[in-house]
Protein backbone atom coordinates (compact mmCIF):
# COMPACT_ATOMS: atom_id res chain seq x y z
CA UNK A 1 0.00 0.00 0.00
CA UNK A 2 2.86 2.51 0.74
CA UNK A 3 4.84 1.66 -2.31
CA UNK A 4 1.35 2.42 -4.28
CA UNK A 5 0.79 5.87 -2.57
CA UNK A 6 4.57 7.08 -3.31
CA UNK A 7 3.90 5.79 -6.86
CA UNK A 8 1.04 7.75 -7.36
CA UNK A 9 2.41 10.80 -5.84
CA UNK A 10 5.17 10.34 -8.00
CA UNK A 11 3.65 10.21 -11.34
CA UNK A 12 1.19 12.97 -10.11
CA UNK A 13 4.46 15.38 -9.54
CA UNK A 14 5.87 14.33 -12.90
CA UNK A 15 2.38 15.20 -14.68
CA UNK A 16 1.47 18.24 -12.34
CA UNK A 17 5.49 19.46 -13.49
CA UNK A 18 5.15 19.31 -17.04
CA UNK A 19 2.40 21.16 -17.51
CA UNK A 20 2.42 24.41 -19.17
CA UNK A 21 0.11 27.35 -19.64
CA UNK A 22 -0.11 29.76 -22.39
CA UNK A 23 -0.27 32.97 -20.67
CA UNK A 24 3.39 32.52 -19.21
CA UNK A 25 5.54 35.70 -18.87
CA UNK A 26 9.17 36.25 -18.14
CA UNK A 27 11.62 38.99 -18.38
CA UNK A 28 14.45 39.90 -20.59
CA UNK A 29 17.39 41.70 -18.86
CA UNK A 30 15.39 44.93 -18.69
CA UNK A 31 12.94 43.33 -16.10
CA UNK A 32 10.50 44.10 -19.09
CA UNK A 33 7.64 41.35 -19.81
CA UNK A 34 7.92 38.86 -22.61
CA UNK A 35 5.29 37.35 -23.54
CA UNK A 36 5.77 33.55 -24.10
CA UNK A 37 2.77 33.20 -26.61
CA UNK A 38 4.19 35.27 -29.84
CA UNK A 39 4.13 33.90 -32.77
CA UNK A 40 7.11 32.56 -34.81
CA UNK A 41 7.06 35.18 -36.79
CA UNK A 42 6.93 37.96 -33.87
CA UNK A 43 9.79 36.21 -32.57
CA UNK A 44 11.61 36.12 -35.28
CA UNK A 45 10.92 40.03 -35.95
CA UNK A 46 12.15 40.83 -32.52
CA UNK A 47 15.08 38.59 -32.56
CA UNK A 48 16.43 39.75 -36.08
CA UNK A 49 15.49 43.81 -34.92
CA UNK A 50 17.84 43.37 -31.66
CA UNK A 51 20.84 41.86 -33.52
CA UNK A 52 20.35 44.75 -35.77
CA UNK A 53 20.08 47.03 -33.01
CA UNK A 54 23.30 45.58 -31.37
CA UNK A 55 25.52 46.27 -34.96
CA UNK A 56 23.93 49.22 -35.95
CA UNK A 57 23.12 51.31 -33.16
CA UNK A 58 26.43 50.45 -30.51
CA UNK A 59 28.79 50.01 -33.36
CA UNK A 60 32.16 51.62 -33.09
CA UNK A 61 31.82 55.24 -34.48
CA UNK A 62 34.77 54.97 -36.57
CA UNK A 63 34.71 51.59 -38.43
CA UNK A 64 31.20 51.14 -37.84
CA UNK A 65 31.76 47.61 -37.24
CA UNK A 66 30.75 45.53 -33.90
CA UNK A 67 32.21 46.44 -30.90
CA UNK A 68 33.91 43.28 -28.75
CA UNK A 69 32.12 44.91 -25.65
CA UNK A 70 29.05 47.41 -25.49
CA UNK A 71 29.05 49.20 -21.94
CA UNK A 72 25.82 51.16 -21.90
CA UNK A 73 27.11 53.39 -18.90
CA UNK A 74 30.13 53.92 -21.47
CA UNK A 75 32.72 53.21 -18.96
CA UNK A 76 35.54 50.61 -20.10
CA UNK A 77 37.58 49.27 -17.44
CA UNK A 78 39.78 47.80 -19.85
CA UNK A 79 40.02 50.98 -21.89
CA UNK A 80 38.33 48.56 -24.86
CA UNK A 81 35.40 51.39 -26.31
CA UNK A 82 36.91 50.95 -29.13
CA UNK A 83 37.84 47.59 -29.68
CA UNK A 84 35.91 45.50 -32.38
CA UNK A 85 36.16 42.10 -33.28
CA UNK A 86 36.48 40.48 -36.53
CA UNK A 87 34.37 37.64 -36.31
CA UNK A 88 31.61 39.30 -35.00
CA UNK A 89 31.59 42.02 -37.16
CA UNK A 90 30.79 39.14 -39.85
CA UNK A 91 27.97 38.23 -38.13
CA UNK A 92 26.84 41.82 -37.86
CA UNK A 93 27.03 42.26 -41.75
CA UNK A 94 24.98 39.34 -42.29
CA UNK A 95 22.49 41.30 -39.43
CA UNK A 96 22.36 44.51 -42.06
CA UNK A 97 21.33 42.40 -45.00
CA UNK A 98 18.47 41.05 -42.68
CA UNK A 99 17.82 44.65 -41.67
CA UNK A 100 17.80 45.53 -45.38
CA UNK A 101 15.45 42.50 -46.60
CA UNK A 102 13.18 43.17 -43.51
CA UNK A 103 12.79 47.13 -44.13
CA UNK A 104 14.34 48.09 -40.87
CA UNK A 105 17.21 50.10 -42.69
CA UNK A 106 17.32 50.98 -46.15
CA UNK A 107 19.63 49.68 -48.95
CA UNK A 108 21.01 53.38 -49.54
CA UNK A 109 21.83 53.41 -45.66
CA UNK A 110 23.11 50.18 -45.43
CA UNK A 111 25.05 50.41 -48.35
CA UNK A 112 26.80 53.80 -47.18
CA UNK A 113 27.67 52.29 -44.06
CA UNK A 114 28.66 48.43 -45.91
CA UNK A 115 31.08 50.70 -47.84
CA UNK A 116 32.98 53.13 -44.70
CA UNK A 117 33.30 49.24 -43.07
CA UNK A 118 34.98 47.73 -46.27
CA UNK A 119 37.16 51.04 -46.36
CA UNK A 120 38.27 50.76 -42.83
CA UNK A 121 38.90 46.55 -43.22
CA UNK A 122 41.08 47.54 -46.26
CA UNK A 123 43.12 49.44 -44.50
CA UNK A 124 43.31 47.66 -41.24
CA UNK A 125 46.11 45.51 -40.14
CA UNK A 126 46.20 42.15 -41.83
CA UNK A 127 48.88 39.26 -40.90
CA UNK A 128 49.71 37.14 -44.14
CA UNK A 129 46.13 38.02 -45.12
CA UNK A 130 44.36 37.24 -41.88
CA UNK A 131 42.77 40.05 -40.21
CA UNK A 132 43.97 39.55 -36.24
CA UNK A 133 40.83 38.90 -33.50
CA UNK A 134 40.52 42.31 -32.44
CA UNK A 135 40.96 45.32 -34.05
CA UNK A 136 41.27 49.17 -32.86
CA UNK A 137 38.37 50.76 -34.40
CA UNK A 138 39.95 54.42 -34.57
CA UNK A 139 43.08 53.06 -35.75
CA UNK A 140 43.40 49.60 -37.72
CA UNK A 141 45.72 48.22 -35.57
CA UNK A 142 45.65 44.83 -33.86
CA UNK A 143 44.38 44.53 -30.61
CA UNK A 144 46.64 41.25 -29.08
CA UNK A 145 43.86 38.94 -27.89
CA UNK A 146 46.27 37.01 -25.61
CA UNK A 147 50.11 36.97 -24.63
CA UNK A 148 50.85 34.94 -27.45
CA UNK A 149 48.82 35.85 -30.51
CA UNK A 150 51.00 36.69 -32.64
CA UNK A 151 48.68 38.41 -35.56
CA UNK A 152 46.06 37.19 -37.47
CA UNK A 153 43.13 34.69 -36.69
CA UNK A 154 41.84 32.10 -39.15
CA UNK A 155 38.16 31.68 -37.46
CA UNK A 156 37.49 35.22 -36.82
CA UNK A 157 38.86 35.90 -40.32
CA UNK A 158 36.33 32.98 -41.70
CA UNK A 159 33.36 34.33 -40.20
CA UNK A 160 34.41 37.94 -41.31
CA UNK A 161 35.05 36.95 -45.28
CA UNK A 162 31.41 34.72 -44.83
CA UNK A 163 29.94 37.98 -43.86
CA UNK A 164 31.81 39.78 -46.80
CA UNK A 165 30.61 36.96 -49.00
CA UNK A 166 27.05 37.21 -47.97
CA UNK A 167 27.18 41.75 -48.66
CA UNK A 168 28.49 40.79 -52.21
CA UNK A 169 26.43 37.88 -53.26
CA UNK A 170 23.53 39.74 -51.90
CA UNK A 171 23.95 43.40 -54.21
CA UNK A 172 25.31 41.64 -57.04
CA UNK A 173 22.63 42.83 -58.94
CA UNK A 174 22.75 46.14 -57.59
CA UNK A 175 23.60 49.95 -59.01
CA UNK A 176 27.35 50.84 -59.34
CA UNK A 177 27.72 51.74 -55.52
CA UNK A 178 26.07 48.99 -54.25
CA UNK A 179 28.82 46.21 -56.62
CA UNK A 180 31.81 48.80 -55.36
């Protein structure tokens, strides 16, 4: 009899546990409510505007490519404001094509701002053609990412050129200053 009461109590706890209602709420970071029953596609919208806000809004003035760090109170404890990282800042191209194909930026916009990034990554310190982890934003110059990096950074390099890919696969088609 005891061994069928604990069963049933534990079967009841496992049920009662997995249960799930569609009203749920939680908070993002801001303590502000999220609502748990969005649709994919309001998910998806929300998702794809953040990343865009994260590259285009707190990108480093200069490059205008991502930041390693964003400190909204803008102090840098490690003097890194203007760090930006390569691999990252792939990822944050890809982000502006989204913006573009979703109408949260325009291609004239994006494509001003596609071109001052190119111009700064042309410029910017490359080792043996591998642009280095981290980059100064107001100068080009690599940022060491350790004691012993000596230079440039295959992955971070890969997911830059995918990014780079991505921008010129995706205005291929377009006016003279969007192929440039």
């Amino acid at each position: 009899m005891k061994l069928n009461i604990i069963s049933i109590f534990c079967v009841s706890a496992v049920l009662f546990s997995c249960t799930t209602t569609s009203s749920t709420t939680h908070h993002n970071s801001q303590n502000t409510p999220v609502s748990s029953n969005i649709s994919d596609e309001q998910l998806m919208d929300k998702i794809q505007k953040d990343a865009l806000k994260y590259f285009w809004d707190y990108a480093e003035p200069n490059s205008m490519l991502g930041r390693e760090r964003y400190h909204e109170d803008n102090i840098y404890p490690d003097n890194d404001k203007h760090v930006i990282t390569t691999g990252g800042s792939g990822f944050g191209l890809a982000t502006i094509l989204v913006g573009v194909e979703r109408g949260y930026v325009s291609r004239k916009e994006a494509v001003k701002r596609l071109t001052v990034m190119m111009d700064f990554l042309a410029k910017a310190d490359r080792h043996k053609g591998a642009w280095p982890h981290w980059i100064n934003g107001e100068t080009g110059k690599t940022v060491p990412f350790g004691k012993k990096d000596n230079g440039g950074d295959l992955v971070e390099t890969a997911f830059l050129t995918t990014g780079i890919i991505q921008v010129r696969e995706y205005f291929k088609n377009g006016n003279a200053e969007e192929k440039a």
